[in-house]
N, C-alpha and C. Protein backbone atom coordinates (compact mmCIF):
# COMPACT_ATOMS: atom_id res chain seq x y z
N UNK A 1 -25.61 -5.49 -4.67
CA UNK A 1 -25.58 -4.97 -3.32
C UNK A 1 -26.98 -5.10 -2.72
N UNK A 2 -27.07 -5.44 -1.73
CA UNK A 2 -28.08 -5.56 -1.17
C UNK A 2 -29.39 -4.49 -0.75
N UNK A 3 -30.71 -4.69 -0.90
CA UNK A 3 -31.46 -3.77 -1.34
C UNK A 3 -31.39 -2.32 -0.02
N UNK A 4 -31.10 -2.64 1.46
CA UNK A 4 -30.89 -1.76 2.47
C UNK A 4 -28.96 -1.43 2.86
N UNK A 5 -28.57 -1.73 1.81
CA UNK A 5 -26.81 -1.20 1.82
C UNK A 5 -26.96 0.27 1.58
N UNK A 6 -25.74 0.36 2.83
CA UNK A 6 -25.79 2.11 2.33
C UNK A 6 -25.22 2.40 1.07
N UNK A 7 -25.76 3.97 0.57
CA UNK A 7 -25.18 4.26 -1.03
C UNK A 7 -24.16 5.08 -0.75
N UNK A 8 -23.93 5.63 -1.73
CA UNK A 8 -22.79 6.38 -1.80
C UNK A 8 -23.74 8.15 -1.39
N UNK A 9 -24.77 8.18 -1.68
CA UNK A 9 -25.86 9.16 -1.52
C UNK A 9 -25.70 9.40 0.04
N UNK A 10 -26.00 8.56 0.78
CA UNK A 10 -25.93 8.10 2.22
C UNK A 10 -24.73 8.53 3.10
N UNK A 11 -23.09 7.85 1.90
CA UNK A 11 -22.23 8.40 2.58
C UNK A 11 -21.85 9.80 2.21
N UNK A 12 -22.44 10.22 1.14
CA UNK A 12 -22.44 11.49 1.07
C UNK A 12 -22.78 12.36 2.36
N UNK A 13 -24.05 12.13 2.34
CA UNK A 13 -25.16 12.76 3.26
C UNK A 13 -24.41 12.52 4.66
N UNK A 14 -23.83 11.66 5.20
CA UNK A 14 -23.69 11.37 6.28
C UNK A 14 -22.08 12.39 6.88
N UNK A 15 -21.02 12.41 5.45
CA UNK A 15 -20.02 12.88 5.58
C UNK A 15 -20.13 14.85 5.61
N UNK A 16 -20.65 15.06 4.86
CA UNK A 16 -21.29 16.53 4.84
C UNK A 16 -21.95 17.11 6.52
N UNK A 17 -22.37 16.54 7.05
CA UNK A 17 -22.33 16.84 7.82
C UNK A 17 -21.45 17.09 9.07
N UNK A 18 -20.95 16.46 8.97
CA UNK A 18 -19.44 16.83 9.81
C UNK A 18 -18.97 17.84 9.76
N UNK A 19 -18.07 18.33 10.45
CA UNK A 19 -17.59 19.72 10.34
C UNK A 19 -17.13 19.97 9.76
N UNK A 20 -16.32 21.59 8.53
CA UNK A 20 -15.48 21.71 8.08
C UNK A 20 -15.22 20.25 6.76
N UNK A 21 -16.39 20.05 6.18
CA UNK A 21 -15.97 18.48 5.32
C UNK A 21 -16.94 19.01 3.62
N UNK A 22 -16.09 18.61 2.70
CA UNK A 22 -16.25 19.04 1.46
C UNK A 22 -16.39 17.95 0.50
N UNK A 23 -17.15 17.77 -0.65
CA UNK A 23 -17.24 16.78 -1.60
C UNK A 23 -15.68 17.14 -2.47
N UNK A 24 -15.42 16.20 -3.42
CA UNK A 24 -13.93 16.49 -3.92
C UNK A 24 -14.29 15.18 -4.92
N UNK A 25 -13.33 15.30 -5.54
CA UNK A 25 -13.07 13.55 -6.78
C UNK A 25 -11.33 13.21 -6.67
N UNK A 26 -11.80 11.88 -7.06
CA UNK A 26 -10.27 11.62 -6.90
C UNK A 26 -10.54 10.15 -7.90
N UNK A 27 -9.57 10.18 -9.34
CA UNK A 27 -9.61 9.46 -10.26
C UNK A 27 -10.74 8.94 -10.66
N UNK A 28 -11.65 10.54 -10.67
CA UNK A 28 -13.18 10.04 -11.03
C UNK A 28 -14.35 10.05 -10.57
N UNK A 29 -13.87 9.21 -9.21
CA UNK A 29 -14.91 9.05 -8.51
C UNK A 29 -14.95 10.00 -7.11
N UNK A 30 -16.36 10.33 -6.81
CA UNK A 30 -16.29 10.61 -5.73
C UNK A 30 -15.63 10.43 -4.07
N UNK A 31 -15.11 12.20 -3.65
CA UNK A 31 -14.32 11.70 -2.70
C UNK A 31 -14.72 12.98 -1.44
N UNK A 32 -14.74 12.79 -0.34
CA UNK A 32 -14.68 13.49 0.84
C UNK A 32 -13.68 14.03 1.77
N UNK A 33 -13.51 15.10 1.88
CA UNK A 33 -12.41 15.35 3.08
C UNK A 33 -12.98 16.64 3.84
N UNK A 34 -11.71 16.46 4.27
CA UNK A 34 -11.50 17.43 5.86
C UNK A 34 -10.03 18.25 5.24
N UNK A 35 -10.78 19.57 5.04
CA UNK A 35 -9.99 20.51 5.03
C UNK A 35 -8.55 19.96 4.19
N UNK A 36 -9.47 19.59 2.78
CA UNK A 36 -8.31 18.92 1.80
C UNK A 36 -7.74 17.80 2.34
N UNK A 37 -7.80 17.01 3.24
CA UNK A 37 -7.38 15.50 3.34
C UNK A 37 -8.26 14.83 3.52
N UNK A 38 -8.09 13.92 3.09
CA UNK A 38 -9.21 12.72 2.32
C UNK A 38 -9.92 12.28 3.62
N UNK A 39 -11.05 11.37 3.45
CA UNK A 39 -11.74 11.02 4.52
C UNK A 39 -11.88 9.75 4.19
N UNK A 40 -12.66 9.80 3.35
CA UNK A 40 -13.69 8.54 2.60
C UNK A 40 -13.65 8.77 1.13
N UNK A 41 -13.69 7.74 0.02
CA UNK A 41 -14.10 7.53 -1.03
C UNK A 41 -14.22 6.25 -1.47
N UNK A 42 -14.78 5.99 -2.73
CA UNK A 42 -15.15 4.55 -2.96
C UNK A 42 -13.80 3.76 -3.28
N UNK A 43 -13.58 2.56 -2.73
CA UNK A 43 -12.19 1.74 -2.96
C UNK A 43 -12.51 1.57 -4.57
N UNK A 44 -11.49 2.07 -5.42
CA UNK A 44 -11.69 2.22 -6.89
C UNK A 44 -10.39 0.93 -7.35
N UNK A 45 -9.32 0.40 -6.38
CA UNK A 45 -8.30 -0.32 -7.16
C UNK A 45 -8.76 -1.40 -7.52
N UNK A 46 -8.19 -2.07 -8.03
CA UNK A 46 -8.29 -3.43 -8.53
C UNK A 46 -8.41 -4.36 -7.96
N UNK A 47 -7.78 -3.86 -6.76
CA UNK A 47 -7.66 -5.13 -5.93
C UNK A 47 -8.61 -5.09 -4.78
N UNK A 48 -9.76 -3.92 -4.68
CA UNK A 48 -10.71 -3.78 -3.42
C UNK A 48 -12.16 -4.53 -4.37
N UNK A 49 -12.84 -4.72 -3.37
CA UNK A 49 -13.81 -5.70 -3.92
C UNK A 49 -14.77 -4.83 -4.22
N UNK A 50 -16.12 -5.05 -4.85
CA UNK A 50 -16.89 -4.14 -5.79
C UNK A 50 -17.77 -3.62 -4.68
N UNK A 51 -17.92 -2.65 -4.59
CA UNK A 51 -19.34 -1.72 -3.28
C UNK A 51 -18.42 -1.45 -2.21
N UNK A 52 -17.27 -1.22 -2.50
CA UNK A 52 -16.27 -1.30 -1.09
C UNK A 52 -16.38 0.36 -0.76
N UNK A 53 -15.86 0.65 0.25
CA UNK A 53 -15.53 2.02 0.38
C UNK A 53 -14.00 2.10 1.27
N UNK A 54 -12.94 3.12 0.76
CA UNK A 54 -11.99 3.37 1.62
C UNK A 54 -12.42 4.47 2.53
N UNK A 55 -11.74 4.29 3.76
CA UNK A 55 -12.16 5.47 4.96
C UNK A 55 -10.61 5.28 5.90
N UNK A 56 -10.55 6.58 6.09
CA UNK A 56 -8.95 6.97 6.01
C UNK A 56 -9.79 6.27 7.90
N UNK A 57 -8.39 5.71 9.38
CA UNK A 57 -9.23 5.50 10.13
C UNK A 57 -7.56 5.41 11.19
N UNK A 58 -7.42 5.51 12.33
CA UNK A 58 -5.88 5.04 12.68
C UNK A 58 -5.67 3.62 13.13
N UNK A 59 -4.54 3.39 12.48
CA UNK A 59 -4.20 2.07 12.60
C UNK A 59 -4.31 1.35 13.65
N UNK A 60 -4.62 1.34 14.95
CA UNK A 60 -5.07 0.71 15.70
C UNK A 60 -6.15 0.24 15.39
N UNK A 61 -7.22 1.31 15.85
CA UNK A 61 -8.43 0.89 14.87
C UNK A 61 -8.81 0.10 14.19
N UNK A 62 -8.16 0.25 12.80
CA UNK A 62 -8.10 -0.72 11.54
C UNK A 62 -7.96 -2.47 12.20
N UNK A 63 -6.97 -2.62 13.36
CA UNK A 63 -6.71 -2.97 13.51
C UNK A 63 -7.77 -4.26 14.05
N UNK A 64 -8.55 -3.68 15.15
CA UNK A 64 -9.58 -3.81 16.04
C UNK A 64 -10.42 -4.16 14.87
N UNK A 65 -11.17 -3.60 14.29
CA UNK A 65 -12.12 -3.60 13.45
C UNK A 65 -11.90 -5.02 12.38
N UNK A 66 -10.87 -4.92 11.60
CA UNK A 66 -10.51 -6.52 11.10
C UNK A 66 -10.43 -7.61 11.69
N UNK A 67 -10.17 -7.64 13.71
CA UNK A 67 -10.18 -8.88 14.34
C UNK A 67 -11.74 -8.65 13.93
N UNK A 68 -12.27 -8.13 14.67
CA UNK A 68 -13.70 -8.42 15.36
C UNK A 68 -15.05 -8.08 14.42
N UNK A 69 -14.68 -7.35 13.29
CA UNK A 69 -15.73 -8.00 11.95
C UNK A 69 -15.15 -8.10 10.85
N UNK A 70 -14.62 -9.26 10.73
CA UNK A 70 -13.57 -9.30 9.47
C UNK A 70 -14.80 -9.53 8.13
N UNK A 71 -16.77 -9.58 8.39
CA UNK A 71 -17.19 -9.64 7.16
C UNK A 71 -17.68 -7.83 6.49
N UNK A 72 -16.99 -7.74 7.45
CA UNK A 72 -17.57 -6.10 7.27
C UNK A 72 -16.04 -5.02 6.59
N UNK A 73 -15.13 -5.58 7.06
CA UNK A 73 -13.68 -5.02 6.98
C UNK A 73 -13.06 -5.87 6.53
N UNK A 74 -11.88 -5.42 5.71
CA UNK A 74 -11.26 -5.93 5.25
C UNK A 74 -9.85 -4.70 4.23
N UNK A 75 -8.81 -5.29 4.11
CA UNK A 75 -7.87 -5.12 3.42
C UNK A 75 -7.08 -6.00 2.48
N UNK A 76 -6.17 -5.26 0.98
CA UNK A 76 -5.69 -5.58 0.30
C UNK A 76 -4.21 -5.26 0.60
N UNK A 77 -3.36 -6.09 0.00
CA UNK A 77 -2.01 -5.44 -0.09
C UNK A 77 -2.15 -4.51 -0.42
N UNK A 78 -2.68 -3.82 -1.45
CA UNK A 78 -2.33 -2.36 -2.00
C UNK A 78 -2.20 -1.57 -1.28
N UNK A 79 -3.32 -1.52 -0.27
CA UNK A 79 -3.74 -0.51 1.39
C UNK A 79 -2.93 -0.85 2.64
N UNK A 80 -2.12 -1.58 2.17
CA UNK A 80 -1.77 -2.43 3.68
C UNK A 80 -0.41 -1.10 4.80
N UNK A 81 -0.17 -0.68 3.43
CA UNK A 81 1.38 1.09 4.01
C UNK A 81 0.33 2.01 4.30
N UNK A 82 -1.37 2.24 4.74
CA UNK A 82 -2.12 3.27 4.05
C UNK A 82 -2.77 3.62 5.78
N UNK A 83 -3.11 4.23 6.27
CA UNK A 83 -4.02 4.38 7.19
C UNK A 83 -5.21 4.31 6.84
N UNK A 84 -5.83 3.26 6.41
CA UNK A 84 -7.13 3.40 5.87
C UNK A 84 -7.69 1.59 6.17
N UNK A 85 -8.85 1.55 5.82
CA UNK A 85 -9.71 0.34 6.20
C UNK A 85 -10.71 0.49 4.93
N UNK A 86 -10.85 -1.08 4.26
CA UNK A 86 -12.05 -1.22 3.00
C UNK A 86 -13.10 -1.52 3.96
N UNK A 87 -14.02 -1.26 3.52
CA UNK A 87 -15.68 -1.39 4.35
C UNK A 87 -16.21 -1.97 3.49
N UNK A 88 -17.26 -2.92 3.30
CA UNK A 88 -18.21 -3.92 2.50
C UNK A 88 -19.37 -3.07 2.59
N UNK A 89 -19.76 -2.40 1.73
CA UNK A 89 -21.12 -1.16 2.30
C UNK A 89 -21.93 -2.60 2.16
N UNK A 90 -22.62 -3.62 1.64
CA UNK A 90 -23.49 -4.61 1.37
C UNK A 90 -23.21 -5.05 3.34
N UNK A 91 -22.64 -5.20 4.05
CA UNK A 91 -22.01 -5.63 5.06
C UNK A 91 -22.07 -4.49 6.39
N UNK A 92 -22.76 -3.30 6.30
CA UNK A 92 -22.74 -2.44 7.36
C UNK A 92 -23.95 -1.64 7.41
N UNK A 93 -24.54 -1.48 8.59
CA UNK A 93 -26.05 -0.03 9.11
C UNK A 93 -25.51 0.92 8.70
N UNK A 94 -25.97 1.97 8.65
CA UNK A 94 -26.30 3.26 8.80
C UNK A 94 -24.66 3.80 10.03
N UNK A 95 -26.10 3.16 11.29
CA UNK A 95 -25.44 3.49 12.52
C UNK A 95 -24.14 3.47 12.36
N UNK A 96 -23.35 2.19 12.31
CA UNK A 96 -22.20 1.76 12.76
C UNK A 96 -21.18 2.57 10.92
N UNK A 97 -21.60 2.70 9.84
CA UNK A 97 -21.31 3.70 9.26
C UNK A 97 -20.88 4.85 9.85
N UNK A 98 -21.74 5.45 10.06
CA UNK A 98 -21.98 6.74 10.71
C UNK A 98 -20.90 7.10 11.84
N UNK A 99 -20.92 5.74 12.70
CA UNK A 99 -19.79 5.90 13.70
C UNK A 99 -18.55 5.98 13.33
N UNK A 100 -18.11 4.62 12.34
CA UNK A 100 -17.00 5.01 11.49
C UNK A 100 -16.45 6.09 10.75
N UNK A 101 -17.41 6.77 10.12
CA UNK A 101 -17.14 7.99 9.83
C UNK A 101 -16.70 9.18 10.67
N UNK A 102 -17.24 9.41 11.83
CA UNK A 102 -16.44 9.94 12.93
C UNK A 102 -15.57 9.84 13.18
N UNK A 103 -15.22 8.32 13.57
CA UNK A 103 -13.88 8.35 13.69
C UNK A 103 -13.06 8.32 13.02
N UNK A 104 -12.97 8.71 11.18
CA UNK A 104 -12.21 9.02 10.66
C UNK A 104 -12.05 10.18 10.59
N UNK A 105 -12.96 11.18 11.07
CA UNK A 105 -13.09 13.22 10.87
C UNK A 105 -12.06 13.03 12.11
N UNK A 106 -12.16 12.45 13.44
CA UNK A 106 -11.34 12.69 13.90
C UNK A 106 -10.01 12.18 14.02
N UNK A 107 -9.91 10.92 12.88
CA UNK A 107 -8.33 10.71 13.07
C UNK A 107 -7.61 11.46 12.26
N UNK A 108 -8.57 12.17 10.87
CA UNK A 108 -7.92 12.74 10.22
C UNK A 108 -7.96 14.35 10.82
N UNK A 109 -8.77 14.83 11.57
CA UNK A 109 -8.42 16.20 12.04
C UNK A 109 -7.02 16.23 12.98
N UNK A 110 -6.89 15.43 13.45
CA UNK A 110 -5.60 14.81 14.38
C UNK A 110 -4.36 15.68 13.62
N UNK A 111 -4.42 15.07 12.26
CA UNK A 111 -3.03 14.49 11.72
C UNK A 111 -2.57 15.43 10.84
């Protein structure tokens, strides 16, 4: 991963701050939510590529985000029934992290 990719430290740090948002695990690895539903955690299947992160996000969205940076986003069949989007952390700022993450506190406070 590249030496300025965000860490998992980062998306820690970045998710904690949000409102109402708690550290959690899920098959191990570290995981984030909102008031017990998931937010973000590291894409752990087999089939997501290595440094990936899942981030729960609404399907439109997902949608948008795979036309228009497909090196940054991306999906597997496995995720494809899932409201969620893989992220390339080697492949994204801070910033635009950060934004993403918002808009998953709020698609998942939504729902």
């Amino acid at each position: 991963m590249p030496k300025n990719a965000p860490s998992l430290d980062l998306v820690r740090q970045l998710v904690l701050m949000l409102p109402e948002t708690e550290e959690s695990t899920i098959h191990g690895a570290p995981s984030w939510r909102l008031r017990s539903k998931l937010l973000t955690c590291p894409a752990i299947h087999k089939s997501a590529e290595p440094h990936s992160l899942l981030v729960k996000i609404d399907p439109d969205e997902r949608s948008r985000l795979l036309l228009t940076e497909p090196d940054t986003y991306y999906m597997t069949d496995h995720y494809l029934n899932h409201s969620v989007v893989l992220v390339r952390l080697s492949s994204i700022d801070r910033k635009a992290l950060q934004a993403l993450l918002k808009k998953a506190w709020q698609f998942v406070s939504e729902t």
